[in-house]
C-alpha atoms as a PDB file:
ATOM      1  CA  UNK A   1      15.342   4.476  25.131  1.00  0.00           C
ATOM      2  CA  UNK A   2      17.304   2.992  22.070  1.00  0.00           C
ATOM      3  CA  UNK A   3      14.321   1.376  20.852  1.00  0.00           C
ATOM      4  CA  UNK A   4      12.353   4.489  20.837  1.00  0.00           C
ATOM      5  CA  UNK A   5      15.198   6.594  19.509  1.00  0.00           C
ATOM      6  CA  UNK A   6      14.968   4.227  16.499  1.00  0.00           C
ATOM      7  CA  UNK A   7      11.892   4.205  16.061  1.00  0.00           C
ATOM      8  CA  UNK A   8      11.227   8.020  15.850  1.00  0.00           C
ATOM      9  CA  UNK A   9      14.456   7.857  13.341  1.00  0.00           C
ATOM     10  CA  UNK A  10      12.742   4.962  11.195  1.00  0.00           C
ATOM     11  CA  UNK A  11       9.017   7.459  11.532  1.00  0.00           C
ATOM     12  CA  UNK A  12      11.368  10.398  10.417  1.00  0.00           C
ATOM     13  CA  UNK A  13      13.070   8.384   7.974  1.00  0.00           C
ATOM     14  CA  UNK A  14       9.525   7.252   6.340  1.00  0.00           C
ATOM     15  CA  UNK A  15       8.060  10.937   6.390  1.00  0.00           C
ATOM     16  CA  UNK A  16      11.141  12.286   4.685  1.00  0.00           C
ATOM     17  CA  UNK A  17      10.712   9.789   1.787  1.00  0.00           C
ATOM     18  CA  UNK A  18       7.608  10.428   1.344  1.00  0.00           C
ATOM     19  CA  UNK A  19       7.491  14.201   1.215  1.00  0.00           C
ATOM     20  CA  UNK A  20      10.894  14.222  -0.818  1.00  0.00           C
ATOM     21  CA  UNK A  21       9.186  13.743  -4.733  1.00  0.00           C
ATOM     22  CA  UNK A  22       6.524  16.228  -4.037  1.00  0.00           C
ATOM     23  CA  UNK A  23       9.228  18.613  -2.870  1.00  0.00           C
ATOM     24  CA  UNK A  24      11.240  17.985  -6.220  1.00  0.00           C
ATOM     25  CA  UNK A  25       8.473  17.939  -8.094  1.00  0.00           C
ATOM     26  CA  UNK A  26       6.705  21.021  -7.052  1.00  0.00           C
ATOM     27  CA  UNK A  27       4.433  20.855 -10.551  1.00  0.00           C
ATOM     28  CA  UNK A  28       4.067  17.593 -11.469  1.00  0.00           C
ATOM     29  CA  UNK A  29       0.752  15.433 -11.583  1.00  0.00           C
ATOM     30  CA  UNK A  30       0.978  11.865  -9.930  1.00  0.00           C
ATOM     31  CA  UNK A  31      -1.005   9.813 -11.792  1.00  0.00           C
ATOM     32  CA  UNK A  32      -1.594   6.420 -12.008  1.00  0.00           C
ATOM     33  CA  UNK A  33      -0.202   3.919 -14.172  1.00  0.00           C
ATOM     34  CA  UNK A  34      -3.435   2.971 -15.819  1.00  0.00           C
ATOM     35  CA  UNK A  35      -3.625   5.784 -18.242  1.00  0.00           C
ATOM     36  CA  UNK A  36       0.095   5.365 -19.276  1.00  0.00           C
ATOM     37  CA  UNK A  37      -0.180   1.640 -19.464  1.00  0.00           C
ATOM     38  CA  UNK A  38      -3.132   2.889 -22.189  1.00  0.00           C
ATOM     39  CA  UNK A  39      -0.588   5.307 -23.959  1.00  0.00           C
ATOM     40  CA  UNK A  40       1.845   2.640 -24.605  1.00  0.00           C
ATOM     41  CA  UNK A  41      -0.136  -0.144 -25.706  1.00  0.00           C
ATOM     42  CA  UNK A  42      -1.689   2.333 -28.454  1.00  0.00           C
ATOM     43  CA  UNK A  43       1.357   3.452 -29.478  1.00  0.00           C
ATOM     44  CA  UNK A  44       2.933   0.306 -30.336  1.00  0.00           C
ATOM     45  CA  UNK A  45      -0.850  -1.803 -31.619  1.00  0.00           C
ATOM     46  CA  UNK A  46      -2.661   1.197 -32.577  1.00  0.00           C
ATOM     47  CA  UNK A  47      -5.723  -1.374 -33.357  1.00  0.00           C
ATOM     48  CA  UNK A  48      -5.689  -3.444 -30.078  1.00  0.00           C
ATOM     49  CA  UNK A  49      -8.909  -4.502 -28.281  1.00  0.00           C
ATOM     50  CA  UNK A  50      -9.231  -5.522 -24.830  1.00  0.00           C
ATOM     51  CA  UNK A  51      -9.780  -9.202 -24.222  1.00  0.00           C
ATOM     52  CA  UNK A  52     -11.398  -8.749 -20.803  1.00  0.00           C
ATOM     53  CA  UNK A  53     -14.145  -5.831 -19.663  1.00  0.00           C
ATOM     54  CA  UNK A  54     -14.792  -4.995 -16.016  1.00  0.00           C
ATOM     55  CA  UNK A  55     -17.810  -7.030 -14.750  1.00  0.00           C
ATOM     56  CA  UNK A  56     -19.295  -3.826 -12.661  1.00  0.00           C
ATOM     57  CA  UNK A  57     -18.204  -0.475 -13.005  1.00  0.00           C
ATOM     58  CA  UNK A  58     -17.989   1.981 -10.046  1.00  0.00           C
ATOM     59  CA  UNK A  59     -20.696   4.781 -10.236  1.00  0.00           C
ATOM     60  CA  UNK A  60     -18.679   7.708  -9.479  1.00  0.00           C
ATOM     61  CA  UNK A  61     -14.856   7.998  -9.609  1.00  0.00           C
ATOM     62  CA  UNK A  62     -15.470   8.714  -5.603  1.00  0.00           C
ATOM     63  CA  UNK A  63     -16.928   5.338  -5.158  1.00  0.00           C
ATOM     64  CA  UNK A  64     -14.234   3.778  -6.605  1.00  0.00           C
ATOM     65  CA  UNK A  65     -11.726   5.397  -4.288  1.00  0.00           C
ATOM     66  CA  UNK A  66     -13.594   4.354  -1.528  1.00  0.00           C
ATOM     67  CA  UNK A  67     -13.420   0.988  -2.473  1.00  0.00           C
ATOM     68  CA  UNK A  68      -9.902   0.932  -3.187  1.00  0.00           C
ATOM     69  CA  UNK A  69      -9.665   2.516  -0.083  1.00  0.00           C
ATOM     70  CA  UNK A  70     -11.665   0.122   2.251  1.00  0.00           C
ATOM     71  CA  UNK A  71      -9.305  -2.737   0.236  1.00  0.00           C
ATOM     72  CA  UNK A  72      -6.154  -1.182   1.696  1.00  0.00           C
ATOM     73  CA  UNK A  73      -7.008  -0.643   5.358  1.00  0.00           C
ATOM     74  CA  UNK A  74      -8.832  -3.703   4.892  1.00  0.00           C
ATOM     75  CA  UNK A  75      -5.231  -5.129   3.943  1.00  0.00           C
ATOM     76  CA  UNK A  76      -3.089  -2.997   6.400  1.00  0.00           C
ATOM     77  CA  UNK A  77      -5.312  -4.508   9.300  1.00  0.00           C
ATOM     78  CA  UNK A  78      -5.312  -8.071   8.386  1.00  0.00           C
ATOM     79  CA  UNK A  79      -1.355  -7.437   7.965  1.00  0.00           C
ATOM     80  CA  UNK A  80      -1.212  -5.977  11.483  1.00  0.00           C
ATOM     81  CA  UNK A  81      -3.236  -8.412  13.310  1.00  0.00           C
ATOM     82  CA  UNK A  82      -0.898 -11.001  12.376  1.00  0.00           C
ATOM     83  CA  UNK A  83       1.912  -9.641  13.180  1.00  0.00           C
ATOM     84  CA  UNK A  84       0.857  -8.872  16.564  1.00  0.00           C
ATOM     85  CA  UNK A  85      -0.544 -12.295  16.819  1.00  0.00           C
ATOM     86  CA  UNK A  86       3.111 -13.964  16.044  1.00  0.00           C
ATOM     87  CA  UNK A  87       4.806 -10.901  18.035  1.00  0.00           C
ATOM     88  CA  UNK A  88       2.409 -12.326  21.049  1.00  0.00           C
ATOM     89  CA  UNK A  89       2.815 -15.832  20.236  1.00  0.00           C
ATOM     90  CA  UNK A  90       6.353 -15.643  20.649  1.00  0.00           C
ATOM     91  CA  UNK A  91       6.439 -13.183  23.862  1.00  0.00           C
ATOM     92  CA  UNK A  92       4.173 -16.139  25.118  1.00  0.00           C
ATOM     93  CA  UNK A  93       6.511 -19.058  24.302  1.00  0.00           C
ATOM     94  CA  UNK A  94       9.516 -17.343  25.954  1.00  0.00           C
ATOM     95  CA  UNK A  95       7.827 -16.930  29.080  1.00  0.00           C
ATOM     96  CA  UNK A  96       6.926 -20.899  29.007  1.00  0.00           C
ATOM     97  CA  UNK A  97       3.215 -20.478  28.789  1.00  0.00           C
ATOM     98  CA  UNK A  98       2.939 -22.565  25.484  1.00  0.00           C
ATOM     99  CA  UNK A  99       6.739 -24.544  25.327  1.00  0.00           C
ATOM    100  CA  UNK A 100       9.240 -23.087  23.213  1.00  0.00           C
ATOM    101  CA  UNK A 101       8.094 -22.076  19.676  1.00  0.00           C
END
């Protein structure tokens, strides 16, 4: 019951933050760094060129989301198999099954 309890207060916890800066910020766009990043390096070398160029460029912006997409639950799951693999691996070495680990 105290588990659970904290858990729904760590889920709660998690929305909150998340919903908090678009509830300040009714109007404001979220953008990404990139185009900042862009805006500051012109402003201080006005005359800088890239050293490096992408090798392939997405076809559509919607591609690229995609991809950045699959990347992260790509990511998330290889993240969440292993910690269910040590969680497991440890509920198996305190029941004896593979000595004490």
């Amino acid at each position: 019951m105290l588990r659970t309890m904290r858990n729904v207060s760590i889920g709660l916890l998690a929305v909150f933050l998340l919903a908090l800066p678009l509830v300040l910020n009714r109007g404001a766009e979220f953008a990404g760094s990139d185009g900042q990043a862009q805006e500051a390096i012109t402003a201080v070398a006005p005359g800088y060129q890239p050293w490096f160029s992408s090798l392939w460029q997405p076809p559509s912006p919607e591609v690229e989301t995609l991809l950045f997409s699959l990347q992260a639950a790509a990511g998330a799951g290889f993240v969440g198999y292993y910690l269910g693999y040590v969680q497991g691996w440890k509920k198996a070495g305190e029941r004896g099954k593979y000595g004490s680990s």
